[in-house]
Protein backbone atom coordinates (compact mmCIF):
# COMPACT_ATOMS: atom_id res chain seq x y z
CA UNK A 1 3.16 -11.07 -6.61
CA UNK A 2 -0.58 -10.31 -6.68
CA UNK A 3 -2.13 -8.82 -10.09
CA UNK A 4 -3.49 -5.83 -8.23
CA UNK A 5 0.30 -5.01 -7.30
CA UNK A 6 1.31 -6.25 -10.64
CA UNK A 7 -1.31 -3.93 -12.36
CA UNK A 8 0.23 -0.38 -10.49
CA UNK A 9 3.50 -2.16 -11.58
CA UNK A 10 2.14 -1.22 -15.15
CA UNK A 11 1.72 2.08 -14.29
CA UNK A 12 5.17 2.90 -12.93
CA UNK A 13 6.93 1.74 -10.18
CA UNK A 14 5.12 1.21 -7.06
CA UNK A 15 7.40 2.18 -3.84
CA UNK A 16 6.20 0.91 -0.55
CA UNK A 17 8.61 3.09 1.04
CA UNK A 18 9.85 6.30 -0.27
CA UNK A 19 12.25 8.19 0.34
CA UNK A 20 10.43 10.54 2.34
CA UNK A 21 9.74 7.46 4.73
CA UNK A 22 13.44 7.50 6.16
CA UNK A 23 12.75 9.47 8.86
CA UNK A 24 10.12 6.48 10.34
CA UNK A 25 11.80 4.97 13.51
CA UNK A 26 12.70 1.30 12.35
CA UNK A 27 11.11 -0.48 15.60
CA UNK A 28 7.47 1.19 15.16
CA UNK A 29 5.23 -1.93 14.93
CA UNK A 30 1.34 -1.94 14.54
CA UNK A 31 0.10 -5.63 15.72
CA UNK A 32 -3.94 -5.58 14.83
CA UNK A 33 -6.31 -8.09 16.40
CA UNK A 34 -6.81 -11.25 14.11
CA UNK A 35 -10.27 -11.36 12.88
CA UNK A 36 -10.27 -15.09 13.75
CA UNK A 37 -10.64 -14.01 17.73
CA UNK A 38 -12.95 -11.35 16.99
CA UNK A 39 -16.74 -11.82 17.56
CA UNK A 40 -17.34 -9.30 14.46
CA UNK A 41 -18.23 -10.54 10.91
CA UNK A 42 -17.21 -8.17 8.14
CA UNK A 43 -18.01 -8.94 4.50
CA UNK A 44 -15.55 -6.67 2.00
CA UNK A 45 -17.49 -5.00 -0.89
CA UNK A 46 -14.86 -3.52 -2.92
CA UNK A 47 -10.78 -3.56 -2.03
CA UNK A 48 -7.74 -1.38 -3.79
CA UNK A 49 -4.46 -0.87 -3.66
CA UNK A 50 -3.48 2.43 -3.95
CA UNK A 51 0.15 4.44 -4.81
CA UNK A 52 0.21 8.39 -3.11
CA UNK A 53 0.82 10.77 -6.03
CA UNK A 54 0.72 14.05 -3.96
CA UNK A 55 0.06 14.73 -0.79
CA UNK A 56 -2.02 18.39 0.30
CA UNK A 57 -2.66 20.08 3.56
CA UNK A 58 -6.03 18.43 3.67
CA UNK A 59 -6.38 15.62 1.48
CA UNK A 60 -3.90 13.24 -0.77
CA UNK A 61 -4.23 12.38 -4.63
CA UNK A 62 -3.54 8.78 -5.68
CA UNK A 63 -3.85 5.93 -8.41
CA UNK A 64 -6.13 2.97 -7.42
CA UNK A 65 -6.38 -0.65 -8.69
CA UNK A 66 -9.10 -2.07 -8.62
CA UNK A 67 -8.42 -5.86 -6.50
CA UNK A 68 -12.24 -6.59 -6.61
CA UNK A 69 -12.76 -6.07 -10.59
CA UNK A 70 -9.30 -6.68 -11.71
CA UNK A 71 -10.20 -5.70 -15.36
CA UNK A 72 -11.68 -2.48 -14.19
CA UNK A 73 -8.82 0.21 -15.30
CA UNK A 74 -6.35 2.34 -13.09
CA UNK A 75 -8.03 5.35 -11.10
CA UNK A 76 -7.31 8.46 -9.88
CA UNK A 77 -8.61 9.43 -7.02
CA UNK A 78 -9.02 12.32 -4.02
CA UNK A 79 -9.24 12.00 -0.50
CA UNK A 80 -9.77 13.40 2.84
CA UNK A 81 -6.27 13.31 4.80
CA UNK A 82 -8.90 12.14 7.40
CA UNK A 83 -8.93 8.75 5.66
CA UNK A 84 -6.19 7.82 7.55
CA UNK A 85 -5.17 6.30 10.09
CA UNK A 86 -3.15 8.88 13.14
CA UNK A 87 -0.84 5.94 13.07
CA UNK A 88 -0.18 6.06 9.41
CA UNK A 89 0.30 9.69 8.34
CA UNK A 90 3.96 9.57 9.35
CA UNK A 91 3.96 7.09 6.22
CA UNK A 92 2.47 9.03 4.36
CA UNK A 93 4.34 10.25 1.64
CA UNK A 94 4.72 10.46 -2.70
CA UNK A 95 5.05 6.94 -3.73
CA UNK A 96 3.68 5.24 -0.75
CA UNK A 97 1.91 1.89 -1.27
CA UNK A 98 -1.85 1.98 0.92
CA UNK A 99 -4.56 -0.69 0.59
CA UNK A 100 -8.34 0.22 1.38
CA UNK A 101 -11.31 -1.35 1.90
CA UNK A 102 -14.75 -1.05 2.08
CA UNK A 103 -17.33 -3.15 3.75
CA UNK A 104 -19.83 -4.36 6.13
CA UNK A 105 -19.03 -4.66 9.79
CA UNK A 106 -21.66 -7.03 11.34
CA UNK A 107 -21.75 -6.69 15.74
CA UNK A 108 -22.25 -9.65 17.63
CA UNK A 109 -25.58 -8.44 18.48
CA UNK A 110 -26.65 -7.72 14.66
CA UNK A 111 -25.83 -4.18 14.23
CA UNK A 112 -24.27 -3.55 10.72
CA UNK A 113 -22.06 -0.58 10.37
CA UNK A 114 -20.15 0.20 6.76
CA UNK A 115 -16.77 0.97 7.23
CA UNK A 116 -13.60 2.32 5.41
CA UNK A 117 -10.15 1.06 6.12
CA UNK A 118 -7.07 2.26 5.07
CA UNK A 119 -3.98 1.40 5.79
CA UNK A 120 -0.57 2.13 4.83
CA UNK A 121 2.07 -0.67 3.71
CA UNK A 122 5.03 -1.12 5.96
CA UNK A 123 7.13 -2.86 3.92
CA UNK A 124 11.00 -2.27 4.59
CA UNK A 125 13.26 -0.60 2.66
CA UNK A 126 16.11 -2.66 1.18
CA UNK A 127 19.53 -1.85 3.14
CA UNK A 128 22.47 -0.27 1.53
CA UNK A 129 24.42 -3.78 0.93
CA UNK A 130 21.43 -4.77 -0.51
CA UNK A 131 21.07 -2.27 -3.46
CA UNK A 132 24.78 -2.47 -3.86
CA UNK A 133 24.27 -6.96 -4.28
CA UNK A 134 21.81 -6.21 -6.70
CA UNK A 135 23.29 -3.59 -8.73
CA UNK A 136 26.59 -5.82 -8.70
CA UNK A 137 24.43 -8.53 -10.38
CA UNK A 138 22.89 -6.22 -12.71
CA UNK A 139 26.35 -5.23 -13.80
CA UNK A 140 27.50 -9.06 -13.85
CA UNK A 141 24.63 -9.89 -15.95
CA UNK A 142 24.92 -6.54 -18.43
CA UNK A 143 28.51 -8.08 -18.78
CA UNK A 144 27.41 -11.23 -19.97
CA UNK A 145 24.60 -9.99 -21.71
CA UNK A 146 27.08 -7.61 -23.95
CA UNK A 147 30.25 -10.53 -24.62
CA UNK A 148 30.17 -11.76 -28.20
C-alpha cells in the first residue's frame, strides 16, 4: 500500500468506490495511451491523492495528500467541477478516491505546455460473497480473540 494512500487512511477511510458509484455500468473501461509509445516528455511537479468530501453544482471539496512531500500535512481543497474529466464525473461521488497531477508536457517539437490531470480511481467494489467471507473471518477471529 503506498504512504500517500496510507496517509488518507489516517484520516478516515478512503473508499474508491462509494456507494453512490453503483449505478456505473461494470464493463465501462478507459484504456489510455502508454507514455512509453508517446513522442511527449512530461516531467510531474507535484502529485496527490485526493478523497471527494462533497460534491456542488459547480465545483467539489476534497482532502489531498501530498505524494510529492509526503511529510507535508492533509489538505483541504476546492475545485472547479471542470477539473474533470467528461469520462469521470459519473464517478464522481462522496468518498471517491482521485489522483492529480501537475506538470510539464514537453512536444516533440519543444513546445512546453503545463498541464493538470485528474483522474478518478476505478477500483472495484468487493462483491457481496466477498464482504460476507470477510465478515465471517472477522467473526471467527472475534471468537478466538474472546475464548479464555
Amino acid at each position: 500500500m503506498s504512504q500517500a494512500l496510507s496517509a488518507l487512511k489516517k484520516e478516515g477511510p478512503t473508499h474508491a468506490s462509494p456507494p453512490a458509484q453503483d449505478e456505473i455500468r461494470q464493463d465501462a473501461l478507459v484504456r489510455l495511451p502508454s507514455f512509453r509509445e508517446s513522442h511527449w516528455k512530461v516531467r510531474v511537479l507535484q502529485r496527490w491523492v485526493g478523497r471527494v468530501e462533497v460534491v456542488l453544482d459547480d465545483r467539489l471539496i476534497a482532502v489531498l495528500s501530498d505524494t510529492t512531500n509526503q511529510s507535508n500535512p492533509s489538505e483541504e481543497v476546492e475545485l472547479d467541477i471542470n477539473e474533470v474529466s467528461p469520462s469521470d464525473l459519473k464517478l464522481l461521488a462522496p468518498g471517491a478516491t482521485f489522483y492529480w497531477s501537475i506538470g510539464y508536457r514537453d512536444s516533440p517539437g519543444g513546445q512546453r505546455e503545463r498541464v493538470s490531470t485528474l483522474r478518478l480511481a476505478r477500483q472495484p467494489r468487493p462483491g457481496k460473497a466477498d464482504v460476507n467471507r470477510i465478515f465471517a473471518q472477522a467473526e471467527s477471529l472475534a471468537a478466538f480473540l474472546e475464548t479464555d
